[in-house]
C-alpha atoms as a PDB file:
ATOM      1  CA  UNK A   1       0.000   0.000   0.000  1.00  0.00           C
ATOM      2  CA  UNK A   2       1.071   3.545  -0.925  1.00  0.00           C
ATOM      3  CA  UNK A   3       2.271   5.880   2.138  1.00  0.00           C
ATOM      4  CA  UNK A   4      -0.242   8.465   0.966  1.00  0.00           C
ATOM      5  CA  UNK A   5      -2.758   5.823   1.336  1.00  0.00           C
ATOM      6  CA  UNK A   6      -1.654   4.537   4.580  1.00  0.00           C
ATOM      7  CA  UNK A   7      -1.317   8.167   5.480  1.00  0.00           C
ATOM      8  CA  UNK A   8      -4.960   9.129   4.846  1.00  0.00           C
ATOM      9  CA  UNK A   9      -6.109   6.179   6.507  1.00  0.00           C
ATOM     10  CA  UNK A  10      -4.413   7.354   9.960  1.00  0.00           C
ATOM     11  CA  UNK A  11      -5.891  10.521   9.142  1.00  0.00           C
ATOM     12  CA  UNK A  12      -9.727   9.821   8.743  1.00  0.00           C
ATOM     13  CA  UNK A  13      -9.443   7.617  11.774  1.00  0.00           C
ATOM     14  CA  UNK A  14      -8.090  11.265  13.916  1.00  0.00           C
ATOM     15  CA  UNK A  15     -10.579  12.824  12.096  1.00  0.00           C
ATOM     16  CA  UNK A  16     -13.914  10.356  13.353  1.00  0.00           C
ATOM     17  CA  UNK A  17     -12.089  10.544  16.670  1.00  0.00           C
ATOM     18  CA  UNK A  18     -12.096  14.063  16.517  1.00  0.00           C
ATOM     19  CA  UNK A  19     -15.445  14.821  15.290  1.00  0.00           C
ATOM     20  CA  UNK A  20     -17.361  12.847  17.856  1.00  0.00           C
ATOM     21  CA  UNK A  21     -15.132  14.775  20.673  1.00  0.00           C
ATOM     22  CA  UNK A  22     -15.333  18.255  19.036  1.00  0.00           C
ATOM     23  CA  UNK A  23     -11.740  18.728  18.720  1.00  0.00           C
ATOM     24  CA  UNK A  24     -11.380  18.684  14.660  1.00  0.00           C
ATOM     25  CA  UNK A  25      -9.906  21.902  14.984  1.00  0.00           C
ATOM     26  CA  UNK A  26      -7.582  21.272  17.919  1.00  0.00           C
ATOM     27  CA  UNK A  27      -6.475  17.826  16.174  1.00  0.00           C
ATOM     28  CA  UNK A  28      -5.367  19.618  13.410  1.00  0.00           C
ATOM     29  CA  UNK A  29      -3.147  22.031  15.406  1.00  0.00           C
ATOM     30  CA  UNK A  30      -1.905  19.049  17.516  1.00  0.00           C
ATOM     31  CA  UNK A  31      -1.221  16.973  14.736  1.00  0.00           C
ATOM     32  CA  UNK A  32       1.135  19.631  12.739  1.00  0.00           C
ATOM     33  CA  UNK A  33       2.688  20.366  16.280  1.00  0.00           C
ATOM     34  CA  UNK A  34       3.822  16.946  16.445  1.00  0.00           C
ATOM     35  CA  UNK A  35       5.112  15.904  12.847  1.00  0.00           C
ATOM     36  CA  UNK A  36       6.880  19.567  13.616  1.00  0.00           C
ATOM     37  CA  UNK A  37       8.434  18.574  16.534  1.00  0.00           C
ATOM     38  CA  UNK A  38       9.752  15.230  15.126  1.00  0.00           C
ATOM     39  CA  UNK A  39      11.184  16.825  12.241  1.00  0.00           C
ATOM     40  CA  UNK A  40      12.822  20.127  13.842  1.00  0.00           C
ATOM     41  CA  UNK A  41      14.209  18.584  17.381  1.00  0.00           C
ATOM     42  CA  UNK A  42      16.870  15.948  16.820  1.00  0.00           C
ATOM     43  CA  UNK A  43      16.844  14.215  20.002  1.00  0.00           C
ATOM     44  CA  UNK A  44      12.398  13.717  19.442  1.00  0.00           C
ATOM     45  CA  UNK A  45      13.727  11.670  16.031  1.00  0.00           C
ATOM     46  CA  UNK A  46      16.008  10.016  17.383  1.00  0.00           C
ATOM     47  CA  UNK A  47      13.969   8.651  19.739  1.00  0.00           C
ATOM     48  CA  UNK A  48      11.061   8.244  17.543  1.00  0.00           C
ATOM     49  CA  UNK A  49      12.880   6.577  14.687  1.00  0.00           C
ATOM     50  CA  UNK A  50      15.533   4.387  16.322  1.00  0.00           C
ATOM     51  CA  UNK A  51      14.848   0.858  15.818  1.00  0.00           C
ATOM     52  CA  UNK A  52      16.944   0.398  19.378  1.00  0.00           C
ATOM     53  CA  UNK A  53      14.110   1.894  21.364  1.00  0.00           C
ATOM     54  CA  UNK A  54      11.336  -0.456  21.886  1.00  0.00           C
ATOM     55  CA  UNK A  55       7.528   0.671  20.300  1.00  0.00           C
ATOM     56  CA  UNK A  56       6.263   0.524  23.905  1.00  0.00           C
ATOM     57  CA  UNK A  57       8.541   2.780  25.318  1.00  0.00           C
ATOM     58  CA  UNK A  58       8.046   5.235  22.507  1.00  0.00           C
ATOM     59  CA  UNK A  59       4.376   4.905  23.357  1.00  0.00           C
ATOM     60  CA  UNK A  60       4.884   5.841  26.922  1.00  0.00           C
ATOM     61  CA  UNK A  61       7.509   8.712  26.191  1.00  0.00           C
ATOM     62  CA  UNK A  62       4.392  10.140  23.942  1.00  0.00           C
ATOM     63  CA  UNK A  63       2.112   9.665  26.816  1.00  0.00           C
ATOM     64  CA  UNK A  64       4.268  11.347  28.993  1.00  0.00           C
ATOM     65  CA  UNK A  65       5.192  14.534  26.768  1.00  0.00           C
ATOM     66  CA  UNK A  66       1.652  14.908  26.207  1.00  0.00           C
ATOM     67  CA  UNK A  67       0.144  14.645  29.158  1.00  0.00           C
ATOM     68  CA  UNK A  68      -2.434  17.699  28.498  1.00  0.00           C
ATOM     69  CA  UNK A  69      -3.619  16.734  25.274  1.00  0.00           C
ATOM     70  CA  UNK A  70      -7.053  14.970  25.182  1.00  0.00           C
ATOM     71  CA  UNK A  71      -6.759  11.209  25.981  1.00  0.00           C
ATOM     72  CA  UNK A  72      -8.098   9.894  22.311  1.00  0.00           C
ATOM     73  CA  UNK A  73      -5.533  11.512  20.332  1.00  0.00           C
ATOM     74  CA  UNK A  74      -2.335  10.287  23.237  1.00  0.00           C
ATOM     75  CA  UNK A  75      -3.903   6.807  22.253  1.00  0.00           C
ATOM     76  CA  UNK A  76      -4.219   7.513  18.480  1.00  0.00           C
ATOM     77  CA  UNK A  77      -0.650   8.358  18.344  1.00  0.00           C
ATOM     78  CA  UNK A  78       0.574   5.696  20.476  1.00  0.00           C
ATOM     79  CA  UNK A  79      -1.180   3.365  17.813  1.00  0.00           C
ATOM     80  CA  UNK A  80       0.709   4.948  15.103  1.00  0.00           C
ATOM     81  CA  UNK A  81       3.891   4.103  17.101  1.00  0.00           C
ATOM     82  CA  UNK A  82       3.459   0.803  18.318  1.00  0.00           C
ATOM     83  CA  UNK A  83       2.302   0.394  14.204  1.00  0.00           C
ATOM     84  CA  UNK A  84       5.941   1.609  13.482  1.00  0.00           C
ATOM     85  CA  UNK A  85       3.833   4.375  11.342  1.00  0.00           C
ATOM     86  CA  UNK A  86       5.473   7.665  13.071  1.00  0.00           C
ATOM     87  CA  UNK A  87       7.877   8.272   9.846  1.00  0.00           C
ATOM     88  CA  UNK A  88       4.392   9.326   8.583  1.00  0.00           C
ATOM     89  CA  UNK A  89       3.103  11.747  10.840  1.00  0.00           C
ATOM     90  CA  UNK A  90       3.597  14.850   8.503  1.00  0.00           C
ATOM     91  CA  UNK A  91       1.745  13.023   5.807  1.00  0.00           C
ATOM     92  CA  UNK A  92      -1.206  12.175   8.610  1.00  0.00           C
ATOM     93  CA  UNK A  93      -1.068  15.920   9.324  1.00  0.00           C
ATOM     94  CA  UNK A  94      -1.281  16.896   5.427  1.00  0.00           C
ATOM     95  CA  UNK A  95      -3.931  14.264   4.991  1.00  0.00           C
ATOM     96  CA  UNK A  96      -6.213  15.508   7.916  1.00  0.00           C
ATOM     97  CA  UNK A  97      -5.648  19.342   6.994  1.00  0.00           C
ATOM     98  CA  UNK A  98      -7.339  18.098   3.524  1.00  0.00           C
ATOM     99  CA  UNK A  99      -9.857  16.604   5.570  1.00  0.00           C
ATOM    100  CA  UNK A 100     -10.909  19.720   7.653  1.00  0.00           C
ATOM    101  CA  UNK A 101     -10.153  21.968   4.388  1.00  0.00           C
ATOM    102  CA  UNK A 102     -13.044  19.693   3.120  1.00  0.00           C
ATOM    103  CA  UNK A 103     -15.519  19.933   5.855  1.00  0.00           C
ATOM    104  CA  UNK A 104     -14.667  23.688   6.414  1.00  0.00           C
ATOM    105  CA  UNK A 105     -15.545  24.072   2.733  1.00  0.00           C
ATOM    106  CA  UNK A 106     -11.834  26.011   2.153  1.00  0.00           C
ATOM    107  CA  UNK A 107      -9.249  25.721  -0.153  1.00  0.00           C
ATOM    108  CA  UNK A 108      -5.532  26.335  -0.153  1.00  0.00           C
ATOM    109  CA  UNK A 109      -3.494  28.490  -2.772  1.00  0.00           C
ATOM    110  CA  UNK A 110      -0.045  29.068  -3.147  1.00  0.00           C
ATOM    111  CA  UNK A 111       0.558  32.555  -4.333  1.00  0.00           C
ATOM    112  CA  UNK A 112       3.335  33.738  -6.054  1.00  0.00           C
ATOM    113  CA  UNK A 113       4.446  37.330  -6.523  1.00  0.00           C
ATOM    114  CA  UNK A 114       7.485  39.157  -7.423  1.00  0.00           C
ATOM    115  CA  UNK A 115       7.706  41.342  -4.529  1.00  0.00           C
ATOM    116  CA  UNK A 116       6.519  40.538  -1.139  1.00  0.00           C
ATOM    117  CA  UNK A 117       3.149  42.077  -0.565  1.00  0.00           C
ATOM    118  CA  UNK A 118       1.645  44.353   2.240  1.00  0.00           C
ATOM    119  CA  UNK A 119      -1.249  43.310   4.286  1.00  0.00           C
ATOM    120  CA  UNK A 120      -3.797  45.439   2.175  1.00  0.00           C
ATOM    121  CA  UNK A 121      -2.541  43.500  -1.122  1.00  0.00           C
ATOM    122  CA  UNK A 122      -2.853  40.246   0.669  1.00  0.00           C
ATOM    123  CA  UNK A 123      -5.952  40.480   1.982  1.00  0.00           C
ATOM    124  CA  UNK A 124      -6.987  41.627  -1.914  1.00  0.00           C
ATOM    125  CA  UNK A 125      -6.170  38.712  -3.113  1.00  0.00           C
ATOM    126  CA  UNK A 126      -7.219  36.660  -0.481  1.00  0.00           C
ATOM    127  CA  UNK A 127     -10.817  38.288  -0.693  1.00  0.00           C
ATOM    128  CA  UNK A 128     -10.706  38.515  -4.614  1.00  0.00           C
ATOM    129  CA  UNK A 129      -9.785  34.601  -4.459  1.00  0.00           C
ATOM    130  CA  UNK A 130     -12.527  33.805  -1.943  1.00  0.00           C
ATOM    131  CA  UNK A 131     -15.109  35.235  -4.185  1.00  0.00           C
ATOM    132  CA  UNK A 132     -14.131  33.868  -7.262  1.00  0.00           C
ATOM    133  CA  UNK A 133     -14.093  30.199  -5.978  1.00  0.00           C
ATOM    134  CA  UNK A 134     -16.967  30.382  -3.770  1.00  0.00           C
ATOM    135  CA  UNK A 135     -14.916  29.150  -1.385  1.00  0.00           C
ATOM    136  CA  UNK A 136     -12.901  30.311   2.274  1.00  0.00           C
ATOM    137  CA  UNK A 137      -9.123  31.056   0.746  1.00  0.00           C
ATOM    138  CA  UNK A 138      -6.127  30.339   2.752  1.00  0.00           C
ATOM    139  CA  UNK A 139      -3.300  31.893   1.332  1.00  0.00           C
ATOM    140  CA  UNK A 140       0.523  30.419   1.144  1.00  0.00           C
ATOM    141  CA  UNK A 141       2.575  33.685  -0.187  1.00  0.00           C
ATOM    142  CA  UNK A 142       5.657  33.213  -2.041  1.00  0.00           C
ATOM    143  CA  UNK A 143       7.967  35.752  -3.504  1.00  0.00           C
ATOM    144  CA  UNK A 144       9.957  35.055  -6.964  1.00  0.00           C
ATOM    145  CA  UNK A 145      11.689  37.962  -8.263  1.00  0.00           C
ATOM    146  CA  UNK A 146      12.468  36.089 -11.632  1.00  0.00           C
ATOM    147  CA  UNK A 147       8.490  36.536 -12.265  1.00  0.00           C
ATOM    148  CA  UNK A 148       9.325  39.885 -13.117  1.00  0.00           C
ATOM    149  CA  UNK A 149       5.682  41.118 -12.152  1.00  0.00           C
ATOM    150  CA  UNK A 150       2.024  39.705 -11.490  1.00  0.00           C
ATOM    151  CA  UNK A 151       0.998  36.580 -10.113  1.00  0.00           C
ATOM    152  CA  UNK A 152       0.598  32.898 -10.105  1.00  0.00           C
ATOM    153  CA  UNK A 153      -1.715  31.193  -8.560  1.00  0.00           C
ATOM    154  CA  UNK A 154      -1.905  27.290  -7.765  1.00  0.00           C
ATOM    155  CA  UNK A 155      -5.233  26.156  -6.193  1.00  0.00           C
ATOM    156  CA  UNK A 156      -4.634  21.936  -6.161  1.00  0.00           C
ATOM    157  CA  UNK A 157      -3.816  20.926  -9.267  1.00  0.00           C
ATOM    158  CA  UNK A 158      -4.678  24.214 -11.040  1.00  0.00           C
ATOM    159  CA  UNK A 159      -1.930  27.211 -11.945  1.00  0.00           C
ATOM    160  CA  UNK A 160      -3.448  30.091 -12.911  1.00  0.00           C
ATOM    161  CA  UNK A 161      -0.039  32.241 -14.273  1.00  0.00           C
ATOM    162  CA  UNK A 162      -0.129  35.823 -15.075  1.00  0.00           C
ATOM    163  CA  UNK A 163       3.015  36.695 -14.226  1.00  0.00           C
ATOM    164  CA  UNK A 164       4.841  39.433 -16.630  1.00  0.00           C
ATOM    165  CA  UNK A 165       7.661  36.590 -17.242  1.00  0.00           C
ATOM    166  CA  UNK A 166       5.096  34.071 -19.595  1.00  0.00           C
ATOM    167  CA  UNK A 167       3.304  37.373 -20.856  1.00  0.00           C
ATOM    168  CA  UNK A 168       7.010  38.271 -22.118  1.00  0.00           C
ATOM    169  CA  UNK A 169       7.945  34.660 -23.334  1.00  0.00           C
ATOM    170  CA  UNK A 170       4.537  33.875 -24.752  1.00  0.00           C
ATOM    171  CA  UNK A 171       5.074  37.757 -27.000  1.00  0.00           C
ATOM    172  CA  UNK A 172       8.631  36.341 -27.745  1.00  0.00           C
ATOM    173  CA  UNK A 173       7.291  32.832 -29.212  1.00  0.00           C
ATOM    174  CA  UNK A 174       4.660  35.393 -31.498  1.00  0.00           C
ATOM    175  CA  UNK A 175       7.413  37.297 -32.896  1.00  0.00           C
ATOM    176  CA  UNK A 176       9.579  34.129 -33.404  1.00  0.00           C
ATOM    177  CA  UNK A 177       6.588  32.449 -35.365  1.00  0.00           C
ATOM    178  CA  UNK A 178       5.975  35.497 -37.584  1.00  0.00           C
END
């Protein structure tokens, strides 16, 4: 089975667990927390990772760390552990946040501009975005000099690119067929 599959799996279990409780939200903040603090803090990986230290003890050192976290989700992630699934745990997290993104009827887009924008401009495009999709936006800004000017905009599988940098090559590829 693919990782992404596995990965989605863990996730719409969380996300029953979390729906019955009420905590979707909170899940999805504590799930991002922890695939964060297994990738940024060495000695967490370590731990987590090391064949050498047994699944139950892993388990317990979870337990332990997160002692005021609701009970269902210490358990969920213990599962994942004694399952020798915790090299996953970012994927869960992306897999959930497309789960709540769902229910919460949002969408994610990467913007791209060539300088970085001011509040007023983001919130533009953020609003402009929302309306055209019908949909809450939650912008990603990046900032790419080499697109000269403009934007580009990826919403899932969709680029929308009006940056001055195709406008430019797409005039150059006119004149060169003329």
């Amino acid at each position: 089975m693919r990782t992404e599959t596995i990965a989605r799996n863990y996730a719409e279990a969380v996300f029953q667990l979390g729906e019955r409780s009420g905590n979707v939200e909170r899940y999805a903040e504590l799930l991002d927390a922890v695939a964060a603090a297994v990738e940024q803090t060495p000695r967490v990986q370590a731990v987590l990772m090391s064949p050498r230290v047994p699944k139950a003890e892993k388990a317990r050192l979870l337990g332990a760390a997160l002692r005021d976290v609701p009970r269902e989700f210490v358990l969920f992630l213990q599962a994942v552990v004694k399952r020798g699934r915790q090299q996953l745990l970012r994927e869960i997290a992306t897999e959930y946040m497309k789960l709540l993104d769902l229910k919460l009827d949002r969408v994610r887009a990467g913007i791209t501009l060539a300088r970085d924008p001011d509040e007023k401009l983001r919130r533009s495009i953020q609003d402009s975005l929302s309306r055209q999709l019908g949909k809450q936006v939650i912008p990603a800004f990046n900032v790419d000099p080499e697109i000269l000017g403009g934007t580009i905009v990826r919403v899932g599988e969709r680029v929308l690119d009006g940056s001055v940098r195709r406008r430019m090559t797409k005039l150059r590829r006119q004149l060169m067929a003329h």
